[in-house]
N, C-alpha and C. Protein backbone atom coordinates (compact mmCIF):
# COMPACT_ATOMS: atom_id res chain seq x y z
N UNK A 1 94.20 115.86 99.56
CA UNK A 1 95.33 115.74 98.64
C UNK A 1 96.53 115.18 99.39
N UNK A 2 97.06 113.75 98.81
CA UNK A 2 98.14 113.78 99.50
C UNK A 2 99.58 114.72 99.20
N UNK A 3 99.91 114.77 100.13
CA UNK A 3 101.34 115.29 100.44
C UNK A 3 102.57 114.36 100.92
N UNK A 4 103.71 114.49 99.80
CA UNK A 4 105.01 113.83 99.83
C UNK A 4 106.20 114.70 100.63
N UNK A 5 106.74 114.79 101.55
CA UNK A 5 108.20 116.02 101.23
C UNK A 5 109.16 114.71 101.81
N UNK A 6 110.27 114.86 101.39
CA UNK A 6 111.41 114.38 101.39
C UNK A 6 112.46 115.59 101.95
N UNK A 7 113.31 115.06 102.59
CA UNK A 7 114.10 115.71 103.33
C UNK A 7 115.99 115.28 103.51
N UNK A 8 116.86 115.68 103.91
CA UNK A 8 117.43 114.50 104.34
C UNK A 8 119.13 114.57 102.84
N UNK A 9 119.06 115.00 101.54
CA UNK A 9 120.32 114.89 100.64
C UNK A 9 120.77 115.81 101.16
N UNK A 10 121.88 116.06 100.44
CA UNK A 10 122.51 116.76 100.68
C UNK A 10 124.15 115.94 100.00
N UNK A 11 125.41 116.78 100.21
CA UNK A 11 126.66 116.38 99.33
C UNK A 11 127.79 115.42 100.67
N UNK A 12 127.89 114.51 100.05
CA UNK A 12 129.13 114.08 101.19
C UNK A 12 130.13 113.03 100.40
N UNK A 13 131.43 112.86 100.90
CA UNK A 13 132.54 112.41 99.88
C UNK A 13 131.90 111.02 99.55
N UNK A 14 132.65 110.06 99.32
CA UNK A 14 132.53 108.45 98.87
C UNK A 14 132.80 107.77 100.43
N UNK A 15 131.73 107.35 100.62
CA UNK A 15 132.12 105.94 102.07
C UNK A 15 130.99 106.95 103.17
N UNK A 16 130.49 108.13 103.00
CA UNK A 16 129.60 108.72 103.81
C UNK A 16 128.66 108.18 104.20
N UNK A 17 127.90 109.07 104.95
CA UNK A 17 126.48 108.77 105.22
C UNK A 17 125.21 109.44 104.99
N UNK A 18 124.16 109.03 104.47
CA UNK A 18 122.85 110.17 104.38
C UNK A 18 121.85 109.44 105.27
N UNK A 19 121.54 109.79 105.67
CA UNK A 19 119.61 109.68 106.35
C UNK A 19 118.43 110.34 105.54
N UNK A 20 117.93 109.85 104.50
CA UNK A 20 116.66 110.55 103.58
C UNK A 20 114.88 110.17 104.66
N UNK A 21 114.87 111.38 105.10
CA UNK A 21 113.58 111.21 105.56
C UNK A 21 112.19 111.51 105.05
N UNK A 22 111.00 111.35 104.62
CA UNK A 22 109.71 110.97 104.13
C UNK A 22 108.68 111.34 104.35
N UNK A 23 107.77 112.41 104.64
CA UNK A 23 106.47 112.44 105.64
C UNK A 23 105.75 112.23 104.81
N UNK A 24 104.56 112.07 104.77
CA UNK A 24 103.56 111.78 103.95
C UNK A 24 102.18 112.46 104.92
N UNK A 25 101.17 113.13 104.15
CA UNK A 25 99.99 113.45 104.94
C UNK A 25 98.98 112.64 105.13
N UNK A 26 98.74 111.67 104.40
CA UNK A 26 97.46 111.01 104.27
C UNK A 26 97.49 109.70 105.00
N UNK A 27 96.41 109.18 105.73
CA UNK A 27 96.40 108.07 106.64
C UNK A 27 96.56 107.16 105.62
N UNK A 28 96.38 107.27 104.33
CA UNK A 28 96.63 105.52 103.66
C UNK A 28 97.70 105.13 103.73
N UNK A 29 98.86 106.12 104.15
CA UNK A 29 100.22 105.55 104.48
C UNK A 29 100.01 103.92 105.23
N UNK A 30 99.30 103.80 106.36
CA UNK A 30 99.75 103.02 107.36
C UNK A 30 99.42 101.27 106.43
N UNK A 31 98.59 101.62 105.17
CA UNK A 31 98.21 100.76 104.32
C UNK A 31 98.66 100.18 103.27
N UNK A 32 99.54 101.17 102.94
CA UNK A 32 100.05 101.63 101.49
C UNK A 32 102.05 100.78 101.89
N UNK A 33 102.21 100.48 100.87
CA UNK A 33 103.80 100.12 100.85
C UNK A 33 104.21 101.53 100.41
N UNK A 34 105.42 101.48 101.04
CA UNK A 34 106.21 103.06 100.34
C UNK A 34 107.52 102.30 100.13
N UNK A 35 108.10 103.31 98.76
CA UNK A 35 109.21 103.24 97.86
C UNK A 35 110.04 104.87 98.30
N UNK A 36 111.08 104.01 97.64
CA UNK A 36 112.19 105.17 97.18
C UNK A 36 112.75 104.83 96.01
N UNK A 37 112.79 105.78 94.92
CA UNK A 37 113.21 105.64 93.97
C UNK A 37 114.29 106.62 93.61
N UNK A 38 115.27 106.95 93.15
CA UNK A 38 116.03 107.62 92.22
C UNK A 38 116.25 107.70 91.09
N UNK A 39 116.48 108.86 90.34
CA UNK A 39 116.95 109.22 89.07
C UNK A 39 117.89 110.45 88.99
N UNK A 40 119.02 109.30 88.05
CA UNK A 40 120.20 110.49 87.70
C UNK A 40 120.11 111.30 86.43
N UNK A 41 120.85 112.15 85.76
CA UNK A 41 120.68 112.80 84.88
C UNK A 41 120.83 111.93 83.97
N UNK A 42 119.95 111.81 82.58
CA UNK A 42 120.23 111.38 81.80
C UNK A 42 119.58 109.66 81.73
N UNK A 43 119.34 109.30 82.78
CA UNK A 43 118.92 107.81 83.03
C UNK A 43 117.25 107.85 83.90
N UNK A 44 116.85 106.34 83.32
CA UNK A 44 115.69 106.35 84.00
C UNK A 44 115.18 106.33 85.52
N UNK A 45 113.95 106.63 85.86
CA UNK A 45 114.01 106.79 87.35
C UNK A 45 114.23 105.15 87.80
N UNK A 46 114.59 104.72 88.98
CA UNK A 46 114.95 103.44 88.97
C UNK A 46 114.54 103.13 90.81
N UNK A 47 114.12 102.17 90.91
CA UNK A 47 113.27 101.71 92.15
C UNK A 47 114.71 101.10 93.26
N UNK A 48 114.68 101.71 94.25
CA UNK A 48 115.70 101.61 95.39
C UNK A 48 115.71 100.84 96.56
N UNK A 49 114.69 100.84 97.21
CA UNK A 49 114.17 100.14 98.15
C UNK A 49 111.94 100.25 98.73
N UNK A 50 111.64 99.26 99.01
CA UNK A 50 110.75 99.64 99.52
C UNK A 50 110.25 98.52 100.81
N UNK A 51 108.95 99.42 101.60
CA UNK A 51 108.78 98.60 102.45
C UNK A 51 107.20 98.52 102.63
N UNK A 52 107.00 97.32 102.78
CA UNK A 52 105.21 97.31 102.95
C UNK A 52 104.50 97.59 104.21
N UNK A 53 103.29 98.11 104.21
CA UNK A 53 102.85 98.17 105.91
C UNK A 53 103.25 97.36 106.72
N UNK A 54 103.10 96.33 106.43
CA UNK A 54 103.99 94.92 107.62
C UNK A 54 105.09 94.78 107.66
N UNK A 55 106.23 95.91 107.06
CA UNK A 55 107.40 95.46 107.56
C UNK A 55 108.55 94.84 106.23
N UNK A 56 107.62 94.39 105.57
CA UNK A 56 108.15 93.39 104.72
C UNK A 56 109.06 94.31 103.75
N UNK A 57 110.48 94.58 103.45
CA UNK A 57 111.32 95.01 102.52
C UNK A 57 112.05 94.03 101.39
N UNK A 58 112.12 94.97 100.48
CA UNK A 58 112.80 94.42 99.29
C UNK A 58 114.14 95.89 99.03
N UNK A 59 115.05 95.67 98.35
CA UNK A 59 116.17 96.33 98.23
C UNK A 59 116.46 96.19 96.67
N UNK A 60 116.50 97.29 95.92
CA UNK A 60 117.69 97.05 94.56
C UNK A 60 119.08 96.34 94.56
N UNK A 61 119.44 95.17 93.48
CA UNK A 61 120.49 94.95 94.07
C UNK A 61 121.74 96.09 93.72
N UNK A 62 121.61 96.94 93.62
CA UNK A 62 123.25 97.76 93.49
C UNK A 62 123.28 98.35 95.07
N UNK A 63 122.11 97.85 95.85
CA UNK A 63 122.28 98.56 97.38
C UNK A 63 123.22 97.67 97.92
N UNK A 64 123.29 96.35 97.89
CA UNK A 64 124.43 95.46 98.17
C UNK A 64 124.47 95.59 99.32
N UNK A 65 123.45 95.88 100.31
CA UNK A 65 123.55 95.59 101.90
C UNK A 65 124.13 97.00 102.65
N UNK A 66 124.27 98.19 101.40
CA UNK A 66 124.29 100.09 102.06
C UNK A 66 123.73 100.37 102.90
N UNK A 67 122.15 100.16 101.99
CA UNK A 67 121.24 101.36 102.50
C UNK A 67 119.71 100.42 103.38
N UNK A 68 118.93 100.91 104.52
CA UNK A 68 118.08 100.08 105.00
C UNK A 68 117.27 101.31 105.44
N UNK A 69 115.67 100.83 104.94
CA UNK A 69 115.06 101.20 104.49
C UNK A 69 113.66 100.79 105.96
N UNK A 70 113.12 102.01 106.34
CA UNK A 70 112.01 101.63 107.93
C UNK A 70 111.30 102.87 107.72
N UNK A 71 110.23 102.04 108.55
CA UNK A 71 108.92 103.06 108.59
C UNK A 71 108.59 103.78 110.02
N UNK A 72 107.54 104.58 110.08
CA UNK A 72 106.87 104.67 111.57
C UNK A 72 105.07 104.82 110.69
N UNK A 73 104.15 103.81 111.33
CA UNK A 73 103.11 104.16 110.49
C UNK A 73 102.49 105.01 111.51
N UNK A 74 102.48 105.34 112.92
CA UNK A 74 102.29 106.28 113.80
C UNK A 74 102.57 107.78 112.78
N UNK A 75 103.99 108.22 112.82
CA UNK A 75 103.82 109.28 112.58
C UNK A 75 104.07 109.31 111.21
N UNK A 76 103.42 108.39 110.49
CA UNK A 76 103.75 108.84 108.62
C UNK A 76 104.43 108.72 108.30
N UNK A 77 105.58 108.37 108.29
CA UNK A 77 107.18 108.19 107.69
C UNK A 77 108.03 106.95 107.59
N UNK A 78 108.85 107.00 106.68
CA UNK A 78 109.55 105.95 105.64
C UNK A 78 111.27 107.19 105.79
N UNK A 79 111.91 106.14 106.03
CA UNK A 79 113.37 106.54 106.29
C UNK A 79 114.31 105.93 105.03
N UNK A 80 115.20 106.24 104.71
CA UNK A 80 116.39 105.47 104.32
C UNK A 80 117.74 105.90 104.10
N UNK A 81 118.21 105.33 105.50
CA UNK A 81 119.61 104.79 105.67
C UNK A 81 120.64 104.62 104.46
N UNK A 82 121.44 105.39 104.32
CA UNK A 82 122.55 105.41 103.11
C UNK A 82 123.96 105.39 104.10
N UNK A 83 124.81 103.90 103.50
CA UNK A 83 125.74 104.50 103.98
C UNK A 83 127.23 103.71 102.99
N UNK A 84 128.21 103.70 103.16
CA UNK A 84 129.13 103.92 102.47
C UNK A 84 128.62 104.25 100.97
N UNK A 85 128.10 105.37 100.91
CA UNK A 85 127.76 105.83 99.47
C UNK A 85 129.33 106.12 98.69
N UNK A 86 128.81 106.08 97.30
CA UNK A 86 129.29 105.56 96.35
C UNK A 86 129.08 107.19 95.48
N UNK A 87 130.11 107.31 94.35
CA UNK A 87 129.64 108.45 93.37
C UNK A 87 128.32 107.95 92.73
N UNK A 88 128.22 106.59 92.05
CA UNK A 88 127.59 106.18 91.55
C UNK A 88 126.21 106.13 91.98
N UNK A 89 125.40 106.88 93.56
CA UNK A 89 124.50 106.70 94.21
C UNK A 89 124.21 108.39 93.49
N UNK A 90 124.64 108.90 92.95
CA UNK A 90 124.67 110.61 92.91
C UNK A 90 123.09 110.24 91.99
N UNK A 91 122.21 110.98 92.63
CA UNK A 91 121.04 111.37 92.29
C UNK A 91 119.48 112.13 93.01
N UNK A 92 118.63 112.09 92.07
CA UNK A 92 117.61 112.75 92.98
C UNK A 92 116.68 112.34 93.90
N UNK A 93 116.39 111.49 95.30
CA UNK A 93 115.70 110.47 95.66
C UNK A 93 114.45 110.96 95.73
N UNK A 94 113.23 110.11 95.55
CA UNK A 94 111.99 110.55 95.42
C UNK A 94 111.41 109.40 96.30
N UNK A 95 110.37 109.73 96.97
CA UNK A 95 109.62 109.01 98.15
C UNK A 95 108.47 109.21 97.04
N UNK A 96 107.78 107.72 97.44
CA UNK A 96 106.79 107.22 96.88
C UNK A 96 105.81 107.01 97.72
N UNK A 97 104.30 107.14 97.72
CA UNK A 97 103.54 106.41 98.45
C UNK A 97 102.55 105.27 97.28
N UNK A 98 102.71 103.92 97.28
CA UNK A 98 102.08 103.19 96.33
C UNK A 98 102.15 102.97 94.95
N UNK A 99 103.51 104.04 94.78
CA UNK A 99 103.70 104.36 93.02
C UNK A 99 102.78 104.98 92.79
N UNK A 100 101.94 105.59 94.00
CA UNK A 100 101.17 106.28 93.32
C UNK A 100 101.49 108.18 93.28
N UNK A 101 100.98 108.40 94.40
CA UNK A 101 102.03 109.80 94.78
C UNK A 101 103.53 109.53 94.96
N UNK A 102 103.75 110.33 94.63
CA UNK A 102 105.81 111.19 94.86
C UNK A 102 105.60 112.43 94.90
N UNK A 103 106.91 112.90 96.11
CA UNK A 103 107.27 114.29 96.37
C UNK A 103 108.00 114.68 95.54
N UNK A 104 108.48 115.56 95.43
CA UNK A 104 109.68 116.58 94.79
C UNK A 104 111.21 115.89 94.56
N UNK A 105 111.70 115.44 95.58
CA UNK A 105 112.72 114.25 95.38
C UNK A 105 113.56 115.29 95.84
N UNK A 106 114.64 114.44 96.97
CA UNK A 106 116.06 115.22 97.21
C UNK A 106 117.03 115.19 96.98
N UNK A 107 117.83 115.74 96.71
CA UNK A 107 119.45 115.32 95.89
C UNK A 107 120.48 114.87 96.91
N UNK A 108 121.05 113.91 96.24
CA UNK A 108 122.28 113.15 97.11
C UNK A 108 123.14 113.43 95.98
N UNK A 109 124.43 113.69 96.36
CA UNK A 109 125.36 114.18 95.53
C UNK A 109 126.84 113.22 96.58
N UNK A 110 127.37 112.19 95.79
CA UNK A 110 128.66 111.89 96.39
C UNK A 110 129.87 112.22 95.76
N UNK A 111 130.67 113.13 96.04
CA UNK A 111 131.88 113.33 95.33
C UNK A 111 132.70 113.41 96.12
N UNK A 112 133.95 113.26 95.46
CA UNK A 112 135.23 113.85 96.82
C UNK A 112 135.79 115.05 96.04
């Protein structure tokens, strides 16, 4: 069974920083592209960044050059870099492996 946990939200003002970290259990990671997605209250879940086994990333554009998005296929994990966050980033981030599995998702909350 794979396993998602996400790690890493938590609350910080406008212009902060988060580090959302990713583990995943299953070796298809090193195969598999992984996502991050978010969803706020009330709105759909919405695709954030992702990166393919080789490296290769794509970004949402409301990231506007924030947040950067890396792997380790050694030890299982997919990172992403948040930084001058925004209120407008306020939501629950969820790590993906393939669109296929997701964890629990962690909350980023920006307020002042």
């Amino acid at each position: 069974q794979v396993q998602i946990v996400e790690s890493g939200g938590g609350s910080v003002q406008p212009g902060g920083s988060l580090k959302l970290s990713c583990t995943v259990s299953d070796a298809s990671f090193r195969i598999s592209t992984m996502y991050w997605y978010r969803q706020s209250p009330g709105k759909e879940r919405e695709r954030v960044a992702q990166i393919s086994s080789g490296n290769n990333k794509w970004y949402a554009g409301f990231v506007e050059g924030r947040f950067s998005i890396s792997r380790d296929n050694g030890a299982m994990m997919v990172w992403l870099q948040m930084n001058n966050l925004r209120p407008e980033d306020t939501a629950v981030y969820y790590c993906s492996l393939a669109q296929a599995y997701w964890g629990q998702g962690t909350q980023v909350t920006v307020s002042s």
